[in-house]
Protein backbone atom coordinates (compact mmCIF):
# COMPACT_ATOMS: atom_id res chain seq x y z
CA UNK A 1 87.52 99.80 112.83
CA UNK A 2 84.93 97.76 114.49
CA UNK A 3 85.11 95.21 117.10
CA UNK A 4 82.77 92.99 118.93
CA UNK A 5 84.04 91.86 122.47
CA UNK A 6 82.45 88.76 124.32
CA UNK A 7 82.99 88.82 127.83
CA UNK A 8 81.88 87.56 131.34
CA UNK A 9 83.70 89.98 133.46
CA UNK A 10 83.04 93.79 134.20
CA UNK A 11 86.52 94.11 134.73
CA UNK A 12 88.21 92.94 131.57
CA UNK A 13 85.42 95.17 129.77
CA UNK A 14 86.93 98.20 131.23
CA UNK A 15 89.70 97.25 130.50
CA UNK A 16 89.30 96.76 126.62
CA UNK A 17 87.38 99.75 126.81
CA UNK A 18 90.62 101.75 127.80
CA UNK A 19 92.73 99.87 125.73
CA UNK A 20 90.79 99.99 122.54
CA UNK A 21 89.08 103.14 122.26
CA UNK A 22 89.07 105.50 120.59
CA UNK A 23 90.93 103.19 117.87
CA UNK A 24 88.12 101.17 117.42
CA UNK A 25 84.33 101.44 117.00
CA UNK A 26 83.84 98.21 120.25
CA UNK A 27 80.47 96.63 121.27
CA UNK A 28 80.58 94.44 124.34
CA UNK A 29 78.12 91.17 124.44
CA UNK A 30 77.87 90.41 128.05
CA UNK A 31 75.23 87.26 129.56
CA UNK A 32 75.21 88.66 132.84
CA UNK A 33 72.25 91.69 133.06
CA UNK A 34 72.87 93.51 135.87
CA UNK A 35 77.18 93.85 134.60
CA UNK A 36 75.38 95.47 131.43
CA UNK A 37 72.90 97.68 133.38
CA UNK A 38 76.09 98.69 135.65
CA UNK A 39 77.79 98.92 131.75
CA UNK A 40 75.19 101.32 130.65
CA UNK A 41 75.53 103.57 134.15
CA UNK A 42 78.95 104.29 132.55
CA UNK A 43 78.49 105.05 128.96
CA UNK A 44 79.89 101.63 127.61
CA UNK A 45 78.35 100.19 124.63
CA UNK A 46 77.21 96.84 126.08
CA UNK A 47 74.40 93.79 125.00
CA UNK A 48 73.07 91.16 127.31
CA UNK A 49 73.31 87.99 124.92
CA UNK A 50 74.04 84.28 124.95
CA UNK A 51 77.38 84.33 123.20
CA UNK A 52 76.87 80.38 122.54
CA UNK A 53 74.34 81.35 119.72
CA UNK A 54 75.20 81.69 116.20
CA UNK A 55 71.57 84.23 115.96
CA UNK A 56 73.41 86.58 118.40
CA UNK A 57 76.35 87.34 115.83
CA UNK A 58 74.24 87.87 112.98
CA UNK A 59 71.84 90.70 115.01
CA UNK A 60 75.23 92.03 116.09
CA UNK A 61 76.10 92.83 112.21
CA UNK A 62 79.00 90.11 112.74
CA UNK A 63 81.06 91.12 109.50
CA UNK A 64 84.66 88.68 108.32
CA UNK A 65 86.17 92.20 108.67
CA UNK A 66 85.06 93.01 112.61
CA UNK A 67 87.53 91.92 115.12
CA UNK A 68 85.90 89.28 117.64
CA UNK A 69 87.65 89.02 120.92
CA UNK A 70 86.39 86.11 123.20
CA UNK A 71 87.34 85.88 126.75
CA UNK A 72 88.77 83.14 127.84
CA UNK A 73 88.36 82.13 131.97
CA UNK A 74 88.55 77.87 131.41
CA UNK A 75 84.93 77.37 130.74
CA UNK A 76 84.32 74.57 128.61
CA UNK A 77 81.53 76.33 126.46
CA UNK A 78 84.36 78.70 124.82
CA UNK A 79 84.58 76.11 122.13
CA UNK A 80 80.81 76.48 121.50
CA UNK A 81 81.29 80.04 121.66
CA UNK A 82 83.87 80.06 118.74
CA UNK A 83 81.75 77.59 117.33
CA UNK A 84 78.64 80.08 116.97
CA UNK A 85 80.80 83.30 116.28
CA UNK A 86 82.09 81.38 113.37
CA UNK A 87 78.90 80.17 111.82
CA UNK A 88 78.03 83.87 111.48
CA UNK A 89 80.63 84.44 109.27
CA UNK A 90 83.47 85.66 111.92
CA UNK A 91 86.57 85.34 110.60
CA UNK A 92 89.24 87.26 113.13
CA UNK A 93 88.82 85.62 116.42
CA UNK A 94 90.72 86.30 118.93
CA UNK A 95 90.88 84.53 122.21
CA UNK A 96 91.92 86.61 125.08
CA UNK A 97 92.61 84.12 128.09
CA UNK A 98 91.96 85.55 131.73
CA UNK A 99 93.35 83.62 134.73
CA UNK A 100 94.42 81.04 133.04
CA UNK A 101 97.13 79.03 134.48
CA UNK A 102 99.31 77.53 131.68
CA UNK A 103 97.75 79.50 128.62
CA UNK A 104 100.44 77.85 126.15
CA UNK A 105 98.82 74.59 126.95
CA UNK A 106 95.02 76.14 126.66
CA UNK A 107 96.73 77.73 123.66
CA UNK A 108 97.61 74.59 121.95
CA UNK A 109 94.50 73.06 122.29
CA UNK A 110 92.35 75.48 121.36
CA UNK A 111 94.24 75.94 117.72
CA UNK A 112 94.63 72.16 117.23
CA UNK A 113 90.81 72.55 116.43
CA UNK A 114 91.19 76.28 115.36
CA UNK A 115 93.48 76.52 113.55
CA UNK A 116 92.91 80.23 112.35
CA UNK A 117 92.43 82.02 115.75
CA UNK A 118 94.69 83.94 117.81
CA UNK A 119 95.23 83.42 121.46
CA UNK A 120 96.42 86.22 123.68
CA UNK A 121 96.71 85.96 127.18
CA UNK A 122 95.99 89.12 129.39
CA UNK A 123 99.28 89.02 131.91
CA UNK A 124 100.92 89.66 128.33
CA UNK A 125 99.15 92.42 127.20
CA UNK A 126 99.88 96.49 127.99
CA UNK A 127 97.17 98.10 125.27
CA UNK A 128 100.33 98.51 122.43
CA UNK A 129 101.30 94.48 121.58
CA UNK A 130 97.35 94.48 121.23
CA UNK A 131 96.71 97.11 119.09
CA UNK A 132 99.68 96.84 117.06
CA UNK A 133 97.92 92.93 116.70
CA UNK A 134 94.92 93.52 115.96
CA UNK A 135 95.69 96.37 113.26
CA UNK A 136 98.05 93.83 111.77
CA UNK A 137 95.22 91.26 111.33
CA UNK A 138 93.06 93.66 109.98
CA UNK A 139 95.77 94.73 107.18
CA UNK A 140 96.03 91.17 106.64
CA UNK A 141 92.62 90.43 106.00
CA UNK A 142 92.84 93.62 103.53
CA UNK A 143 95.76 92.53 101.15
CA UNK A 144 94.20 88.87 101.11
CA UNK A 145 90.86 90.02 99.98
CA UNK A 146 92.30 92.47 97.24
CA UNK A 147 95.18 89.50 96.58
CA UNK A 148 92.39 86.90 95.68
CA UNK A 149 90.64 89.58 93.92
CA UNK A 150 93.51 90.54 91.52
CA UNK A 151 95.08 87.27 91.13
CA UNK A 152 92.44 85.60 87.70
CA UNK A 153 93.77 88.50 85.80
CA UNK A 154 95.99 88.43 83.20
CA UNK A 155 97.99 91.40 83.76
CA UNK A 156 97.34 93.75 86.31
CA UNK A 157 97.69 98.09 85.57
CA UNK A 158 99.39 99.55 88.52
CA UNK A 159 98.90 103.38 87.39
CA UNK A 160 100.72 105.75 89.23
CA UNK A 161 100.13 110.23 88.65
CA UNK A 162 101.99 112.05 85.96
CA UNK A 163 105.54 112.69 86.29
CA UNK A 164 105.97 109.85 89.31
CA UNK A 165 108.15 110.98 92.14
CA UNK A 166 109.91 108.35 95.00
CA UNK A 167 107.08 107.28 96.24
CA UNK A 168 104.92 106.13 93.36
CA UNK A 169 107.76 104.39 92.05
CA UNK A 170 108.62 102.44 95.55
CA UNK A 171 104.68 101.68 95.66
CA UNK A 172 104.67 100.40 92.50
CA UNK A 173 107.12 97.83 92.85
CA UNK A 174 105.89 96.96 96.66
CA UNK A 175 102.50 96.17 95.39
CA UNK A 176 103.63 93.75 92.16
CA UNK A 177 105.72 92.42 95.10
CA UNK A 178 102.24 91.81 97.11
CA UNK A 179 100.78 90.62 94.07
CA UNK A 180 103.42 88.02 93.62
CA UNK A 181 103.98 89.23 89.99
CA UNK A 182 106.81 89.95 87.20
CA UNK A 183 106.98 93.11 85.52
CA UNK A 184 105.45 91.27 82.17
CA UNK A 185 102.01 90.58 84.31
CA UNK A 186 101.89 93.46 86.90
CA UNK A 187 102.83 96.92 84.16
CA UNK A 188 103.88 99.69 86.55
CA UNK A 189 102.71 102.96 83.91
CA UNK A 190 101.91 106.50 83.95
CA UNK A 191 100.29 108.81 81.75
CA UNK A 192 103.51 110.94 81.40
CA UNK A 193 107.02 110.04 81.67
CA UNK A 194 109.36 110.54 84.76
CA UNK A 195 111.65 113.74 84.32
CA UNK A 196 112.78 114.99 87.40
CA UNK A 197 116.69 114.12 88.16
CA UNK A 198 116.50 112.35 90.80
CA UNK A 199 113.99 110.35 89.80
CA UNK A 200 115.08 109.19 86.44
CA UNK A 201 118.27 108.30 88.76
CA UNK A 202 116.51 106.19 90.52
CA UNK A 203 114.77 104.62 87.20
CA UNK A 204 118.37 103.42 86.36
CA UNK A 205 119.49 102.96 89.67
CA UNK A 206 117.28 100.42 90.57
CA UNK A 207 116.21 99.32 87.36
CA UNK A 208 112.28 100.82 86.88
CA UNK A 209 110.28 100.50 84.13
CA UNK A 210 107.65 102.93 83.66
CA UNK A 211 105.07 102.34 80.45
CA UNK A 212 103.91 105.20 80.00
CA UNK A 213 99.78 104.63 78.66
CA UNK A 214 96.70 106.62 77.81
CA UNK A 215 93.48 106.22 79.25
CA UNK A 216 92.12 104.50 76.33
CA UNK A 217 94.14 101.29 77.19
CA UNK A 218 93.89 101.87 80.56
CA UNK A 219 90.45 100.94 79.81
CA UNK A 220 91.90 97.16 78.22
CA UNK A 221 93.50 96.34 81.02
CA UNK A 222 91.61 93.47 82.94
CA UNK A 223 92.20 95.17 87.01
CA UNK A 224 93.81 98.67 87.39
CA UNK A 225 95.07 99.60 90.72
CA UNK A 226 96.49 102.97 91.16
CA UNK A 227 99.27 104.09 93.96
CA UNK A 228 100.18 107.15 95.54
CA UNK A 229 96.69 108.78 93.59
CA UNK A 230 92.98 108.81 93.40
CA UNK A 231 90.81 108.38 90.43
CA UNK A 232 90.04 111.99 90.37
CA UNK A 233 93.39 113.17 89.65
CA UNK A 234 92.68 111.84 85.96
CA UNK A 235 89.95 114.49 85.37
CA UNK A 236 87.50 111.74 84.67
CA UNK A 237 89.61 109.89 81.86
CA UNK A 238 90.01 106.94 84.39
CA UNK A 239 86.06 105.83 85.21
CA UNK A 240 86.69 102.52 86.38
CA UNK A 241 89.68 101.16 89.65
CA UNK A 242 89.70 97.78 91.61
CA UNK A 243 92.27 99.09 93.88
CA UNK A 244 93.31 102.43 95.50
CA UNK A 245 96.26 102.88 97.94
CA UNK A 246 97.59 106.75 98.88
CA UNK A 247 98.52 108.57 101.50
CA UNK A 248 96.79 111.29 100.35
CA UNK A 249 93.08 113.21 101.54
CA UNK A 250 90.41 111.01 100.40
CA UNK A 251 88.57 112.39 97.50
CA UNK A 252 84.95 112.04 96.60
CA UNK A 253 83.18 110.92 93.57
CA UNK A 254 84.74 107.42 92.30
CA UNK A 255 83.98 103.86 93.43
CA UNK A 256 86.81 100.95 93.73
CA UNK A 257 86.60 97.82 94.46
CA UNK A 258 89.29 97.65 97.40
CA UNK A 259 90.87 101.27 99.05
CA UNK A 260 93.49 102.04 101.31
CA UNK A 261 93.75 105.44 102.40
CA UNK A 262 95.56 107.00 105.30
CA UNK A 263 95.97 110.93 104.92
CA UNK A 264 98.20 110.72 108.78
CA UNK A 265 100.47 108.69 107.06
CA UNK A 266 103.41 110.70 105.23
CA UNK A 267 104.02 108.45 102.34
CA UNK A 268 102.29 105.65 100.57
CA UNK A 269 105.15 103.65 100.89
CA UNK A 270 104.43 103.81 104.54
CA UNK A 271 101.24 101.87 103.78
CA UNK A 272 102.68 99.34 101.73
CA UNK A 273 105.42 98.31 104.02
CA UNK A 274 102.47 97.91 106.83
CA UNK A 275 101.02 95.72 103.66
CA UNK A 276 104.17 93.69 102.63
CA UNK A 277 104.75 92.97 106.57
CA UNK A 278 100.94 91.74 107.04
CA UNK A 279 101.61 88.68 105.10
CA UNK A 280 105.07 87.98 106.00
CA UNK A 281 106.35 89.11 102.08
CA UNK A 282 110.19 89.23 101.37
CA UNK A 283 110.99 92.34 100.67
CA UNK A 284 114.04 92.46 98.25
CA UNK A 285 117.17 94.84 98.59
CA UNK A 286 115.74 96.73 95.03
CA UNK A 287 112.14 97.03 96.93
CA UNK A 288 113.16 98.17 100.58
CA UNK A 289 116.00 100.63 98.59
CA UNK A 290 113.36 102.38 96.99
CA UNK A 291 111.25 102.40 99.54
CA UNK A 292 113.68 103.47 102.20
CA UNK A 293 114.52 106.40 99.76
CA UNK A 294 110.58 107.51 98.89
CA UNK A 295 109.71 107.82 102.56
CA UNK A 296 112.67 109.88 103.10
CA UNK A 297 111.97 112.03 100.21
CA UNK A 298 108.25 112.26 100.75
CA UNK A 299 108.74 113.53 104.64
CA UNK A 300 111.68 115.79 104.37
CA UNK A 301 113.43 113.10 106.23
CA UNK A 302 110.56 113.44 109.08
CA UNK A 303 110.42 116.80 109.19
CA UNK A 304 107.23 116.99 107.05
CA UNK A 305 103.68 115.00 107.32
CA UNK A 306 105.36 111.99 109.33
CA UNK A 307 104.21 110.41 112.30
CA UNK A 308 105.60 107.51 114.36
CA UNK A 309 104.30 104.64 111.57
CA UNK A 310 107.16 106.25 109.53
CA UNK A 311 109.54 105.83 111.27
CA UNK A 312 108.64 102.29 112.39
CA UNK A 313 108.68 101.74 108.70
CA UNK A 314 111.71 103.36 108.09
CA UNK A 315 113.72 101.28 111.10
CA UNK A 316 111.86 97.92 108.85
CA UNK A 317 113.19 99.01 106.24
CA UNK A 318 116.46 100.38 106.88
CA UNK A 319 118.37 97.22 107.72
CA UNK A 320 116.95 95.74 103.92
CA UNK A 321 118.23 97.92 102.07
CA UNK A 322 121.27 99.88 99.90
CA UNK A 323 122.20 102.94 101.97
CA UNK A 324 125.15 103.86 98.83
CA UNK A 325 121.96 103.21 96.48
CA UNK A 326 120.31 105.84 98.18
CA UNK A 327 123.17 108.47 98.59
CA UNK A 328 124.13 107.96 94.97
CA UNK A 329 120.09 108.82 94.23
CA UNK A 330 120.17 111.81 96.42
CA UNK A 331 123.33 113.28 94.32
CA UNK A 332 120.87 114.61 91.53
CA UNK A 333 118.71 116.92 93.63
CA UNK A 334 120.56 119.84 92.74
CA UNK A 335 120.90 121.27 89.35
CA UNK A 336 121.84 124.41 87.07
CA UNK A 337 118.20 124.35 85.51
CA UNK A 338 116.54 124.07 89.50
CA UNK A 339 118.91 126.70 90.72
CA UNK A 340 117.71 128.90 87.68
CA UNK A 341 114.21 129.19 88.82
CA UNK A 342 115.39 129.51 92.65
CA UNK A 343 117.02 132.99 91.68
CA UNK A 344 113.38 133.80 89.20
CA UNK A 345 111.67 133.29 92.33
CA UNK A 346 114.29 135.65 94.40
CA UNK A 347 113.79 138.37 91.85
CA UNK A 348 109.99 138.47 91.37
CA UNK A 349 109.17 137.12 94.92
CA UNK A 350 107.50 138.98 98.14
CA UNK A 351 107.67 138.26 101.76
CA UNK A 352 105.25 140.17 104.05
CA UNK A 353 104.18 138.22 107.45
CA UNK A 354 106.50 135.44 107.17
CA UNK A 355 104.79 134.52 103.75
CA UNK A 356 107.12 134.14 100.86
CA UNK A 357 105.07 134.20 97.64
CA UNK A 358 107.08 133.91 93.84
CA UNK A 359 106.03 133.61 90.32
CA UNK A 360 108.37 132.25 88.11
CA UNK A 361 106.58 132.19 84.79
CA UNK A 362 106.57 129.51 82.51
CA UNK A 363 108.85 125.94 82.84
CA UNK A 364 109.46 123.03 80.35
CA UNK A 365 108.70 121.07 83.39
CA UNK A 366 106.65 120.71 86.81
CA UNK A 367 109.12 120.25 89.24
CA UNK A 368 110.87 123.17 89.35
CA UNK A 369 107.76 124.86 91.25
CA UNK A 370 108.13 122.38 93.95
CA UNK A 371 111.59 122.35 94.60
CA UNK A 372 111.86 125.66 94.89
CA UNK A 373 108.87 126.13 97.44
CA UNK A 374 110.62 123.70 99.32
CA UNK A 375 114.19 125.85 98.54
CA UNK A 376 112.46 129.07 100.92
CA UNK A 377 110.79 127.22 102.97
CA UNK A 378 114.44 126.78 104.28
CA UNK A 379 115.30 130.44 105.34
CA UNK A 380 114.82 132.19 108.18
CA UNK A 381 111.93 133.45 109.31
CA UNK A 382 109.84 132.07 106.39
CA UNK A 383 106.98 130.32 107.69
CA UNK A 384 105.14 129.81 104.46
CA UNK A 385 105.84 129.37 100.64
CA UNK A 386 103.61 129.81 97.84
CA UNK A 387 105.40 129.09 94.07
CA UNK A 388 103.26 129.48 91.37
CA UNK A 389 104.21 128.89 87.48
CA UNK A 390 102.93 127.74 83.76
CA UNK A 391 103.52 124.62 82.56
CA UNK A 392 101.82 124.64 78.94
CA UNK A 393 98.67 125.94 79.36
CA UNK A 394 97.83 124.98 83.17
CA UNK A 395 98.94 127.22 86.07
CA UNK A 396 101.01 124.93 89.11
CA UNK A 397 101.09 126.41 92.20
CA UNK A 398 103.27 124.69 95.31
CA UNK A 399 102.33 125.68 98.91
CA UNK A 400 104.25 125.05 101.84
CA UNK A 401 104.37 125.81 105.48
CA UNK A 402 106.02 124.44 108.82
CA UNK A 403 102.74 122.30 109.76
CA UNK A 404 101.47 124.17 113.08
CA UNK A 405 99.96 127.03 111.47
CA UNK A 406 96.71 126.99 109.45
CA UNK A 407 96.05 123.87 106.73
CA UNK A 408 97.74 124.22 103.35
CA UNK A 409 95.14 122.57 102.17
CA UNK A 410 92.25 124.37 103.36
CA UNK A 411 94.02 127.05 101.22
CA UNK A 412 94.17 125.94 98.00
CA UNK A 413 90.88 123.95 98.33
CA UNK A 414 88.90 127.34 99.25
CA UNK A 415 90.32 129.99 96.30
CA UNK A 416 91.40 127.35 93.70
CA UNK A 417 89.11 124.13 93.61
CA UNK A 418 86.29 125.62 91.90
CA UNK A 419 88.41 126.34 88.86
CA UNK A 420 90.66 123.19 88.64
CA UNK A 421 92.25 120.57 90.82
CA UNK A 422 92.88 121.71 94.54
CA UNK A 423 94.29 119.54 97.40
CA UNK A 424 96.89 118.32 100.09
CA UNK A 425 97.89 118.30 103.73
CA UNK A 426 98.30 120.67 106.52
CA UNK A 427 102.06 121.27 105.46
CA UNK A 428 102.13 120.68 101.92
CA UNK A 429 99.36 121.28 99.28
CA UNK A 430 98.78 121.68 94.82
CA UNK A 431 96.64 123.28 92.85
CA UNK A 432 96.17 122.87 89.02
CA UNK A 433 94.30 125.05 87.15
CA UNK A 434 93.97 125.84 83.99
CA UNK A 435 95.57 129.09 82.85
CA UNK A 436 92.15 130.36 80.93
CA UNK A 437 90.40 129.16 84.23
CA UNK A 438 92.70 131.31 86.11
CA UNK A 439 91.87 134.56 84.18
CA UNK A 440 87.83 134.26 84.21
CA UNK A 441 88.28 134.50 87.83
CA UNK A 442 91.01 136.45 88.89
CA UNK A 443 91.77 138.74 85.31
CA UNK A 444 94.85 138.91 83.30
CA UNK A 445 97.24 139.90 85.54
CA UNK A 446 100.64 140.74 85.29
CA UNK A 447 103.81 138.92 87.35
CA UNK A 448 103.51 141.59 89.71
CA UNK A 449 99.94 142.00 90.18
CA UNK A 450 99.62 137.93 90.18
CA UNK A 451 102.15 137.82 92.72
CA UNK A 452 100.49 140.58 95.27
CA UNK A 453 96.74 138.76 94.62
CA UNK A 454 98.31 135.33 95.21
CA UNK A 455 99.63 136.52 98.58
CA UNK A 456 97.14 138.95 99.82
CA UNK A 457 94.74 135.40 99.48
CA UNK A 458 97.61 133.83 101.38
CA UNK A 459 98.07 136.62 104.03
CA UNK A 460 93.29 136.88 104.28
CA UNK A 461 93.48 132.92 104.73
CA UNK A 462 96.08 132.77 107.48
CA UNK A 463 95.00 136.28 109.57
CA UNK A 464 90.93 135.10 109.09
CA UNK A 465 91.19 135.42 113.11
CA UNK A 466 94.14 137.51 113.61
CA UNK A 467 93.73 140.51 110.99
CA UNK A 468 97.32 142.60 110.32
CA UNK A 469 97.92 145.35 108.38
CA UNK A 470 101.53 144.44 107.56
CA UNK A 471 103.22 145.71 104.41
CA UNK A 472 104.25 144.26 101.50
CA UNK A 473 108.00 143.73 100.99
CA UNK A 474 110.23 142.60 98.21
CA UNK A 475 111.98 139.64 99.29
């Protein structure tokens, strides 16, 4: 994120300097020359510049989306200042008032005649309220750009992956909540149908519709945005996106309009509640619910991919919405059909360093691989799961791991992602490949045989720099 800082005193530069950085990309337009030579001496990014000329801003690269931060000591050419910084297109101003006596006063005045700015004053500020500010305004500006942008279409395609789990399904409704739109204008669809449990519990629970489409009218709809998944998940059948949120590593090789993508973040949901909160939304009981529920689900309850913007948003969230909802939603993770492929996996599975690798063979449906890679992630001294199954013709494999060892994935990128679809994070990673893709590179190999390979890749990828000659071991 970039930021432009106008300032007349060495001091409050280094100060923003250790306050912003390394958050932000910050440039520093001083008019004194010898503070910027003294600047320079210690490696701060600083411009000698008259900050009452609109010319300066526009050399600067002045952008609506960089922050502008304007110090504010009582001079009476701030207003020119603003003046200028806002003729070159500057849209987030912020006023930062230094030494001023009554800055609620200065603060009044100043927004009777700009209206849009934000006044700070420095006795208030401790490097969080600021940040946590000017991230804020920066979301803000975001949703309002892609808000004006969706809002002259008719109805609006909010596509989420195949098979949506908690977290597509709270996204979906956040962002028709951003959107400001009814379930008629704003069609919340997937290519294939919900089927896990829990989820279809959740469908009824809360009252979800999912469409379910093909890409050929994806292609009629007048703005797609897509949640919780990137354009390349579609295998190419989706050429065209105005808006991308996800949580997930940024993939290369599709444009959109508008994107929103934090891989630190453990859910998508996360994001959106960061969106809904930028411009003051009211988030309904049915909305926080199931989003509540989705970043629960999607970080093990913290214990996977979170970080402390989860749990902020869980602590917004919490108070909004149906705890019972959410119990009643979490009654259908268990079943007779899941348990099934937890004992396949026990039978045919292997353990050797800590590594627990299973194949279970073919499944009606996708989420049994999953579920029970998260299952042995659970016992002791496993460290790392790899499931891998057939669902029709396409091979699903589920890795896992407790996050502090090597990146999941790294993994499947580097042995799988020439073949088919490889990706994830360092604790949790997919790979989908297709079965007949599998075979030209690895051979036709029996459970057994498919089950050592898959794991002596596992066991090379984690020991690259500490090699063991551990044994193989039924589990």
């Amino acid at each position: 994120m970039r930021c432009l800082a106008v300032c007349q005193s060495e001091l409050v530069v280094r100060m923003l300097d250790e306050i912003l950085l390394p958050s932000f990309e910050v440039e520093y337009l001083v008019e004194s020359r010898p503070i910027v030579r003294r600047l320079h001496d210690a490696g701060i990014n600083a411009h000698a510049a008259d900050p009452r000329r609109t010319d300066t801003y526009l050399k600067a690269d002045l952008t609506p989306g960089t922050c502008v931060i304007v110090e504010d000591t009582g001079r009476k050419s701030l207003k020119k200042v603003i003046d200028a910084v806002r003729d070159a297109g500057g849209t987030l101003i912020y006023v930062l008032g230094v030494g001023i006596s009554d800055f609620r006063k200065r603060e009044e005045t100043l927004k009777s005649e700009f209206p849009e700015l934000y006044y700070l004053a420095l006795s208030e500020l401790f490097g969080g309220p600021l940040l946590t500010e000017f991230s804020r305004s920066l979301t803000r500006l975001r949703v309002q750009q892609y808000q004006r942008f969706l809002a002259d279409a008719d109805r609006v395609l909010i596509l989420l992956h195949n098979d949506p789990d908690p977290d597509a399904l709270a996204s979906g409704l956040a962002l028709r909540n951003i959107l400001r739109r009814t379930k008629q204008t704003a069609i919340i669809a997937a290519m294939q149908g919900v089927t896990r449990p829990e989820n279809i519990r959740m469908l009824n629970l809360l009252d979800i519709h999912v469409d379910i489409v093909t890409p050929a009218q994806v292609a009629e709809y007048h703005r797609v945005a897509m949640v919780d998944v990137q354009p390349h998940y579609f295998g190419g059948t989706v050429d065209r996106v105005d808006l991308v949120i996800d949580h997930h590593p940024e993939q290369s090789g599709y444009s959109a309009v508008f994107k929103d993508i934090r891989p630190d973040y453990g859910s998508t949901s996360t994001i959106l509640t960061e969106h809904l909160r930028a411009v003051d939304a009211n988030i309904s009981e049915r909305t926080a619910t199931a989003m509540l529920y989705a970043i629960k689900s999607d970080t093990l309850f913290f214990n996977r991919q979170a970080n402390r913007v989860d749990i902020e948003a869980f602590s917004y969230l919490y108070p909004l919405a149906d705890a019972a909802m959410i119990r009643k939603m979490e009654g259908a993770e268990i079943t007779m059909e899941r348990l099934e492929y937890v004992v396949k996996a026990k039978q045919s599975g292997r353990m050797s360093e800590q590594v627990f690798c299973a194949y279970v063979g073919h499944s009606p449906r996708e989420d049994f691989i999953p579920y029970v890679a998260d299952f042995y992630l659970q016992l002791e001294n496993v460290k790392w799961t790899i499931v891998a199954g057939i669902v029709n013709d396409t091979l699903i494999m589920s890795v896992r791991n407790l996050g502090y060892t090597r990146n999941a994935g790294e993994f499947v990128r580097k042995y799988f992602s020439d073949i088919g679809s490889a990706g994830g994070h360092r604790a949790m990673a997919k790979a989908v490949v297709p079965i007949a893709a599998f075979r030209g590179k690895f051979g036709n190999l029996s459970p057994e045989a498919f089950t050592d390979r898959i794991l002596g890749l596992a066991l090379e990828f984690i020991n690259e720099h500490h090699p063991s000659d551990k044994k193989l071991v039924r589990a």
